[in-house]
C-alpha atoms as a PDB file:
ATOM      1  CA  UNK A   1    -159.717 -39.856   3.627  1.00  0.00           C
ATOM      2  CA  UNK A   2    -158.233 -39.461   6.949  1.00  0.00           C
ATOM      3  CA  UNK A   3    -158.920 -36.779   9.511  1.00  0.00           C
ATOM      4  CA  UNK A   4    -157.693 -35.160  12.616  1.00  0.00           C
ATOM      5  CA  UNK A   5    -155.164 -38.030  14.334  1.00  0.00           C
ATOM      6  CA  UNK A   6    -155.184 -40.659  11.974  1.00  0.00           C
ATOM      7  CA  UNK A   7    -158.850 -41.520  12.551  1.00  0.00           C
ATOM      8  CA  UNK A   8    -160.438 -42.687   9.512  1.00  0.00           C
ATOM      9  CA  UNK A   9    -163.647 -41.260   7.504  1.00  0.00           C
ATOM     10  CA  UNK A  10    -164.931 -44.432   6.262  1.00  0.00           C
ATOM     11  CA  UNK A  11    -168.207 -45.377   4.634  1.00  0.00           C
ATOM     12  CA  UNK A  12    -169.945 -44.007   1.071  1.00  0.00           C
ATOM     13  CA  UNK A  13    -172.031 -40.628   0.416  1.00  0.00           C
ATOM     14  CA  UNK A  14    -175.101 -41.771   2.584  1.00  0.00           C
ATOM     15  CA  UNK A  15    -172.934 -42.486   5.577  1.00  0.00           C
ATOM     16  CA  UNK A  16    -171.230 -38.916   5.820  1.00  0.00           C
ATOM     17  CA  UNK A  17    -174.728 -37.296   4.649  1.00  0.00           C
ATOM     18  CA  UNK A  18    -176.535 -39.030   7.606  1.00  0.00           C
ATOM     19  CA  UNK A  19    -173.552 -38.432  10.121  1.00  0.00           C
ATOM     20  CA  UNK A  20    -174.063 -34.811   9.175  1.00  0.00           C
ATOM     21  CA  UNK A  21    -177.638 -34.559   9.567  1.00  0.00           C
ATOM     22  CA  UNK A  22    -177.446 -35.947  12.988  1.00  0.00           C
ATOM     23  CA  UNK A  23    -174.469 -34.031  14.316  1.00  0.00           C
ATOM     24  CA  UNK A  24    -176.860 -30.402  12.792  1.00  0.00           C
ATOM     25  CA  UNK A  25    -180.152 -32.431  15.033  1.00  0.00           C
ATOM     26  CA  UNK A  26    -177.847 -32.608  17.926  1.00  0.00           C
ATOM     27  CA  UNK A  27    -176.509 -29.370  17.527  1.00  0.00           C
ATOM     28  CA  UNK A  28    -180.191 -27.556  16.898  1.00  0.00           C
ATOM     29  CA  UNK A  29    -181.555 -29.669  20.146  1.00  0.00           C
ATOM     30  CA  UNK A  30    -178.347 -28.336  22.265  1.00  0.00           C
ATOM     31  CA  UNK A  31    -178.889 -24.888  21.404  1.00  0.00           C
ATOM     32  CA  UNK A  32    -183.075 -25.118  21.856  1.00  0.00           C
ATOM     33  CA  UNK A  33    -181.673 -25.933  25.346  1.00  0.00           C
ATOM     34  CA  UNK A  34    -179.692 -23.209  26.113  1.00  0.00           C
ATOM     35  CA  UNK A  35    -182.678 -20.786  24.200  1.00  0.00           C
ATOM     36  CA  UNK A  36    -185.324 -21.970  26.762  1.00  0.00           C
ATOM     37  CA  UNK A  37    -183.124 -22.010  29.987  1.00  0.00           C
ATOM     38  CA  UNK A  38    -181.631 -18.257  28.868  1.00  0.00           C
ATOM     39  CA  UNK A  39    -184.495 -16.581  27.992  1.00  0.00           C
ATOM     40  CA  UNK A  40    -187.060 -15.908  30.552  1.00  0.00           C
ATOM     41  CA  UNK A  41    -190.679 -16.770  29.417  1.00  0.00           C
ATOM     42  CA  UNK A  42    -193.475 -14.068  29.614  1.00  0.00           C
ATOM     43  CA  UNK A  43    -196.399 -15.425  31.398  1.00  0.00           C
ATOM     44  CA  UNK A  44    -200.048 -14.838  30.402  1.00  0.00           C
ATOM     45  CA  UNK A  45    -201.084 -11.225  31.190  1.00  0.00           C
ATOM     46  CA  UNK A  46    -204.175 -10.310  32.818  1.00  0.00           C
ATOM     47  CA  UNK A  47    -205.827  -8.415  36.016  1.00  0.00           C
ATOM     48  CA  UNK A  48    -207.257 -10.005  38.958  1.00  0.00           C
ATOM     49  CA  UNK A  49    -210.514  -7.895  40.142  1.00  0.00           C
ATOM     50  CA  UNK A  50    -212.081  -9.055  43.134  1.00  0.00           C
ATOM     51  CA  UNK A  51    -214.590  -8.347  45.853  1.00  0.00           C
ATOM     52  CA  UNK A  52    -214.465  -9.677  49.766  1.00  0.00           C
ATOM     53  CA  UNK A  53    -216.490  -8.770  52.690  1.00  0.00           C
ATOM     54  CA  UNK A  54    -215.389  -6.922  55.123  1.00  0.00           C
ATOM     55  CA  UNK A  55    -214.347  -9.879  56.697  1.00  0.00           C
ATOM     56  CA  UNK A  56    -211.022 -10.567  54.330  1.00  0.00           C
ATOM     57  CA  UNK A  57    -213.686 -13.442  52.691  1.00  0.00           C
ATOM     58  CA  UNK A  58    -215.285 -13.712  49.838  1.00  0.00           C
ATOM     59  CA  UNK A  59    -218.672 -13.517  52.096  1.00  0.00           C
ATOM     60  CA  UNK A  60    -220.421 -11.101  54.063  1.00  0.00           C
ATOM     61  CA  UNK A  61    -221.320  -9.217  51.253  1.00  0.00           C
ATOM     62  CA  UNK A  62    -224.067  -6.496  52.400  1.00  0.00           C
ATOM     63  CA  UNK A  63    -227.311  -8.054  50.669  1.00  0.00           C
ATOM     64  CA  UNK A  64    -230.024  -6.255  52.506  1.00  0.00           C
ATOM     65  CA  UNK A  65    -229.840  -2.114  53.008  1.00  0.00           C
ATOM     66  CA  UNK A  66    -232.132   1.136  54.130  1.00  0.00           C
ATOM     67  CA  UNK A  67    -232.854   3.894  52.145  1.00  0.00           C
ATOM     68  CA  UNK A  68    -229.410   6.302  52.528  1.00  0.00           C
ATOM     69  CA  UNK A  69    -227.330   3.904  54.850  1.00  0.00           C
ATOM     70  CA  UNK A  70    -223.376   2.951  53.687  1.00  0.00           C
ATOM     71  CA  UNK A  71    -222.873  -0.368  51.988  1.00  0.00           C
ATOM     72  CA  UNK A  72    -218.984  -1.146  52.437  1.00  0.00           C
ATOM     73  CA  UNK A  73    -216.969  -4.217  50.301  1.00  0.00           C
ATOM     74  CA  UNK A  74    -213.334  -4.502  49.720  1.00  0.00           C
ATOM     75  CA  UNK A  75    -212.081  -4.529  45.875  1.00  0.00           C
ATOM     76  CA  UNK A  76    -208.851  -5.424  45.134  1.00  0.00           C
ATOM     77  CA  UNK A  77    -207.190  -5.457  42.178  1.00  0.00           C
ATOM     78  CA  UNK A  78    -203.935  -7.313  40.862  1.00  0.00           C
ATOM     79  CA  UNK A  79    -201.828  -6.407  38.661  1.00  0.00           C
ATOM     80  CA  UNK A  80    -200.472  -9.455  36.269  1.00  0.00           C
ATOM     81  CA  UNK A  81    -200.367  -7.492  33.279  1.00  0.00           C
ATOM     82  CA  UNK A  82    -196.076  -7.662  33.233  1.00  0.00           C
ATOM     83  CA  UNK A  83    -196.249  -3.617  32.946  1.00  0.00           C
ATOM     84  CA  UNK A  84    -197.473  -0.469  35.568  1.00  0.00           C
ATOM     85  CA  UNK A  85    -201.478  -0.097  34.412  1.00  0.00           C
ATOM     86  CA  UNK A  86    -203.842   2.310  35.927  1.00  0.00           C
ATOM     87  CA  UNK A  87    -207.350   1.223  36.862  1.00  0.00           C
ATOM     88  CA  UNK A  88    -210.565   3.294  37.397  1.00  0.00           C
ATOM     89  CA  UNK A  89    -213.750   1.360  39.395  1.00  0.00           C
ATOM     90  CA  UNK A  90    -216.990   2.559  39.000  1.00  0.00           C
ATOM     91  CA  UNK A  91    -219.844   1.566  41.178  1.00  0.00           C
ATOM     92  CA  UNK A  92    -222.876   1.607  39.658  1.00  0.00           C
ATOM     93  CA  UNK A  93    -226.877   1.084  41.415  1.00  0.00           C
ATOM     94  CA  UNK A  94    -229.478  -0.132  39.015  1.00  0.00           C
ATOM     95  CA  UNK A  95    -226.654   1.767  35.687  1.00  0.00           C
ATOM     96  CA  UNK A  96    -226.571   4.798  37.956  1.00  0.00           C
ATOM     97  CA  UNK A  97    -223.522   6.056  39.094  1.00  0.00           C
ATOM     98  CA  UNK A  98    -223.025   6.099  42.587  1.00  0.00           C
ATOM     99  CA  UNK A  99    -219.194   5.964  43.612  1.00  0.00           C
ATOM    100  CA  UNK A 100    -215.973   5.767  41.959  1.00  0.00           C
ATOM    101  CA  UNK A 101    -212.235   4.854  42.908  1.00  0.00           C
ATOM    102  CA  UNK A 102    -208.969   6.164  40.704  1.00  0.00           C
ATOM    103  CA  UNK A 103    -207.323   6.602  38.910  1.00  0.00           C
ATOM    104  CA  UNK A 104    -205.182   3.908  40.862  1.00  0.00           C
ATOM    105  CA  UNK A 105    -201.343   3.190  39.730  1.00  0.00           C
ATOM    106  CA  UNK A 106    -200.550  -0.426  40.311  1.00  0.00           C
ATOM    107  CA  UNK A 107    -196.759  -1.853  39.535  1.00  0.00           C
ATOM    108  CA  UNK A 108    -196.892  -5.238  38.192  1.00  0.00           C
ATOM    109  CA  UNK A 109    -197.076  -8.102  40.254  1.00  0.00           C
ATOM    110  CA  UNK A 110    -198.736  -5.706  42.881  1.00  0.00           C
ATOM    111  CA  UNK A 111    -202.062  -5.729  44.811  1.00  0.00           C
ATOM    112  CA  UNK A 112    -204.347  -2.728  44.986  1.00  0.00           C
ATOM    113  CA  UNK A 113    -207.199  -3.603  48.500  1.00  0.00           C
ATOM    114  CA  UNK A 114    -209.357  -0.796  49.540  1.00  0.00           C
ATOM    115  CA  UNK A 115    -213.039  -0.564  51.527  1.00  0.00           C
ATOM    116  CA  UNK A 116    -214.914   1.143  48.629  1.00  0.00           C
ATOM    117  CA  UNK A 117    -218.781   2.533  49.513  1.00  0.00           C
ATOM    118  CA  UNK A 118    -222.126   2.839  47.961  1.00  0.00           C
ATOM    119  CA  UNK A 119    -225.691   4.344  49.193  1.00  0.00           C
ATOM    120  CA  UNK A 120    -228.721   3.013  47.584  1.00  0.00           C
ATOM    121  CA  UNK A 121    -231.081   6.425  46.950  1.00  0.00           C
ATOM    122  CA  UNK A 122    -234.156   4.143  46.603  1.00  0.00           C
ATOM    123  CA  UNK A 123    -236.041   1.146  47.946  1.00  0.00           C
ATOM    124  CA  UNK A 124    -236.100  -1.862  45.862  1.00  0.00           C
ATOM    125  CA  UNK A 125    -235.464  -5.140  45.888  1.00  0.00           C
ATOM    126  CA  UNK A 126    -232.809  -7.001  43.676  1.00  0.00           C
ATOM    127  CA  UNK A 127    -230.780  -3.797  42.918  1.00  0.00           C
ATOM    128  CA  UNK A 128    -227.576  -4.226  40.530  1.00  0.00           C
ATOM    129  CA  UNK A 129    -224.596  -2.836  42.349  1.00  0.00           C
ATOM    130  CA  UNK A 130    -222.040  -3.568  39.538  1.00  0.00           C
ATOM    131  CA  UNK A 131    -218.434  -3.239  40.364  1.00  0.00           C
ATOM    132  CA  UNK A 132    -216.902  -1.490  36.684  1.00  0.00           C
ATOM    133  CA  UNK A 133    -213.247  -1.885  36.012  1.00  0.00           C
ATOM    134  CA  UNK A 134    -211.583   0.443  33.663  1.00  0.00           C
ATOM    135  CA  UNK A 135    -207.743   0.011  32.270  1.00  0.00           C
ATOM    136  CA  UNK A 136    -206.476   3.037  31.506  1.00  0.00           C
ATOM    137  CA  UNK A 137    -208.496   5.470  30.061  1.00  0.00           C
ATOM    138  CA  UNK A 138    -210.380   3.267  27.947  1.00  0.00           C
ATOM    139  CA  UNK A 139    -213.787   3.797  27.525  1.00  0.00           C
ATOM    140  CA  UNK A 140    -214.321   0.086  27.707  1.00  0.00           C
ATOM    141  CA  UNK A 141    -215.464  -1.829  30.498  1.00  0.00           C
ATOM    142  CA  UNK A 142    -212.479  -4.188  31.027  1.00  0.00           C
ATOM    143  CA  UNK A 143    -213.675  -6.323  34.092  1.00  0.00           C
ATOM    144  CA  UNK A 144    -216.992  -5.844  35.876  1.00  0.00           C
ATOM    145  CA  UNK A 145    -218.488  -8.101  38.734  1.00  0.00           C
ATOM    146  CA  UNK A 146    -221.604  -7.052  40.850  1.00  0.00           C
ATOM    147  CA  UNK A 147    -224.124  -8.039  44.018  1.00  0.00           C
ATOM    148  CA  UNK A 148    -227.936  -7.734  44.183  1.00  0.00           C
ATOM    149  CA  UNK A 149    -229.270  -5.602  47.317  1.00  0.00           C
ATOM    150  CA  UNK A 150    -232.622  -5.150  48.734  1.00  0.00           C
ATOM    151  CA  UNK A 151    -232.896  -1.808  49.856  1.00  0.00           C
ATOM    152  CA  UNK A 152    -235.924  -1.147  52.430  1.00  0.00           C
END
């Protein structure tokens, strides 16, 4: 059998069936290729929540507070979720309620920082202040971090 410009199809059954198989492998790798490099992969989705000090630092946390007085942090939140979300935080003494922030839009890829506030009523030492992070309406805690305070 001759093909194309005189060139020559030599060799039995297995010869051609092989050839073929390797020109479809080449072909399937070459267009794996050109799948990965076209199509942009979606990264992991998720939310950074965060507290610092007032410093910019993740120290300098208030640890030790009177009766009434102003307990300041920063919380930030990221937004890595590849879509706009909207957050709710909830600041919480001891599972009491004491301050809230939101609802706050956040586009993706952005940062949300803000000095957020909360007044122990009571003395105590080793109070909870839990930071809660809500997504959206859900009823759901979705993140939560928190600091222990001794209030005098």
């Amino acid at each position: 059998m001759r093909v194309g410009n005189g060139l020559s199809w030599r060799g039995g059954f297995w010869d051609k069936a092989l050839f073929s198989i390797l020109l479809m492998a080449i072909l399937g790798a070459l267009g794996t290729v050109v799948y990965t490099i076209t199509v942009p992969k979606v990264g992991e989705k998720f939310t950074e929540f965060y507290l610092l000090g007032l410093n910019g630092e993740a120290s300098g946390y208030p640890t030790q507070l009177r009766v009434g007085e102003v307990g300041k942090v920063v919380v930030g939140i990221g937004n890595r979720e590849h879509e706009t979300a909207t957050y709710r935080v909830e600041v919480r003494i001891d599972g009491v309620i004491n301050n809230q922030a939101g609802p706050l839009t956040i586009k993706s890829d952005e940062t949300w920082q803000e000095v957020v506030t909360f007044t122990p009523a009571r003395a105590g030492d080793k109070q909870k202040v839990e930071f809660l992070l809500y997504k959206q309406g859900q009823s759901d805690v979705y993140q939560r971090l928190h600091l222990f305070l001794d209030v005098s």
